[in-house]
Protein backbone atom coordinates (compact mmCIF):
# COMPACT_ATOMS: atom_id res chain seq x y z
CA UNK A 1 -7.93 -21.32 8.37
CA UNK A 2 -7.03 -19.80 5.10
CA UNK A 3 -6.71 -15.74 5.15
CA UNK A 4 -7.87 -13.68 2.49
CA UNK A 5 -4.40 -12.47 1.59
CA UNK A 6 -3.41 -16.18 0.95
CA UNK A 7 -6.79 -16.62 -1.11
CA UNK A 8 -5.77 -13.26 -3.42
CA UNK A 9 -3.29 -13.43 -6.07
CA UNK A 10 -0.33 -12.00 -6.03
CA UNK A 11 -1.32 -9.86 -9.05
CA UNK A 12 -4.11 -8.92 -7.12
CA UNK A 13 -2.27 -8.06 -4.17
CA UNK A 14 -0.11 -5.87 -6.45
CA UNK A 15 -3.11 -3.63 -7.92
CA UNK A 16 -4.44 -3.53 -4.34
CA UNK A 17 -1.41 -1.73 -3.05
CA UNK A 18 -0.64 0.17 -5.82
CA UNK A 19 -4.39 1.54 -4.91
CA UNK A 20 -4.08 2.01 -1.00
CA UNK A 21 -0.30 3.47 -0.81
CA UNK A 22 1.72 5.80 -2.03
CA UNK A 23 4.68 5.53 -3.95
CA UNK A 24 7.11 6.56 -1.08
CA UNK A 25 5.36 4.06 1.28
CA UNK A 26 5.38 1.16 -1.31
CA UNK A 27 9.10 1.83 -2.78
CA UNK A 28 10.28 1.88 1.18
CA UNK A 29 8.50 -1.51 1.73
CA UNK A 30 10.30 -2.60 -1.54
CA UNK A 31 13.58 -1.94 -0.49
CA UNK A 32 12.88 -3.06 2.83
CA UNK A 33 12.52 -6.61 1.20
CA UNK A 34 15.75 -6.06 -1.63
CA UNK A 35 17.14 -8.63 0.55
CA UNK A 36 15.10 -11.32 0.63
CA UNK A 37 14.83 -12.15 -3.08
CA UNK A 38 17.48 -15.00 -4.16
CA UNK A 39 17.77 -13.53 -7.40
CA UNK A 40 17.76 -9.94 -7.63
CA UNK A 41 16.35 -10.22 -11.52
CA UNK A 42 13.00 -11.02 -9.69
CA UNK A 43 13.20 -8.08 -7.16
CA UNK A 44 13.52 -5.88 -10.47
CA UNK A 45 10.68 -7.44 -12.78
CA UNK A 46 8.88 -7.34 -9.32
CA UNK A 47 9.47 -3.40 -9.36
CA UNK A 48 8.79 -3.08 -12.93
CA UNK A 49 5.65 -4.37 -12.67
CA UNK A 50 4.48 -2.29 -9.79
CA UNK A 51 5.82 0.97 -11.93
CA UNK A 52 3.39 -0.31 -14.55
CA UNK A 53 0.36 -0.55 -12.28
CA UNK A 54 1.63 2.92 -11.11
CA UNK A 55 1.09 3.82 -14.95
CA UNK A 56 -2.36 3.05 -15.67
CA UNK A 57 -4.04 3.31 -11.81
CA UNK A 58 -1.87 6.41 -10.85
CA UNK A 59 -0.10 7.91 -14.06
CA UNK A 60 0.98 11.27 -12.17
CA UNK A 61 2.39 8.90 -9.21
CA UNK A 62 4.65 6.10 -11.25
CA UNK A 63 7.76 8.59 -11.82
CA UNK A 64 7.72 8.88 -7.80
CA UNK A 65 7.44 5.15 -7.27
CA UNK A 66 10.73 4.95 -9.34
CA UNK A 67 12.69 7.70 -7.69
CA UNK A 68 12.10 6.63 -4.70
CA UNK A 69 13.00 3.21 -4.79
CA UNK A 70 16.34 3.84 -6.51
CA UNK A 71 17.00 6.23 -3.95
CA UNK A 72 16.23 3.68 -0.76
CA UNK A 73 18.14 1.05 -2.30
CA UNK A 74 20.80 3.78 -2.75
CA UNK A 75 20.73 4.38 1.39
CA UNK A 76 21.17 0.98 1.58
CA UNK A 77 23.96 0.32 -0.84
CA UNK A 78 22.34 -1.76 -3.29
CA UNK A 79 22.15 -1.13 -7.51
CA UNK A 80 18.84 0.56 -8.79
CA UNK A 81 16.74 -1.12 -10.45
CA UNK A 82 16.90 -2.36 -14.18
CA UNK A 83 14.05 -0.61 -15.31
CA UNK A 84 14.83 -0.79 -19.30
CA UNK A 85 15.49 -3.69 -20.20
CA UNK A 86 14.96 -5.04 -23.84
CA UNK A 87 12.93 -7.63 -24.39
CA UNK A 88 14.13 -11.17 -25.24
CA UNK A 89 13.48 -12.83 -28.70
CA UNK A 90 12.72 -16.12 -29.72
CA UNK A 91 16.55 -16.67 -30.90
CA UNK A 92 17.65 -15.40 -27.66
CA UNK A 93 15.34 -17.20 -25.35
CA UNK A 94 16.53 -21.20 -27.23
């Protein structure tokens, strides 16, 4: 039987916990899971775009979700996040 989770989106999924937990509890499950992502470039985007839902849900709230990841991933001896990044033209991307 399918479960609602698996029915949701993952963009979905994203704007519900952005609602329901707070940026300590959500940037400790994030760097609880640093691991499991083959390519670290998707654990980042994956952050960014949580920091933006942070932004326009809980604007007060998205510095925290920042801090605090960099900091667990810090206890655990990864890199911080690439939050800036620039974005890629169309001569850049061919």
């Amino acid at each position: 039987m399918t479960t609602l989770r698996e029915m949701t989106p993952p963009t979905t999924q994203l704007a519900l916990a952005v609602q329901t937990k707070s940026p300590y509890r959500l940037a400790q499950t994030f760097a609880g899971f640093v691991g499991q992502f083959y390519d670290r470039a998707d654990f980042d985007a994956l952050a960014r775009e949580v920091e933006d839902l942070y932004k326009i849900q809980r604007p007060e709230q998205a510095g925290d979700f920042r801090t605090q990841l960099d900091h667990r991933l810090h206890d655990r001896y990864h890199a911080p996040v690439a939050w800036d990044i620039a974005p890629v033209s169309q001569d850049q991307a061919a």
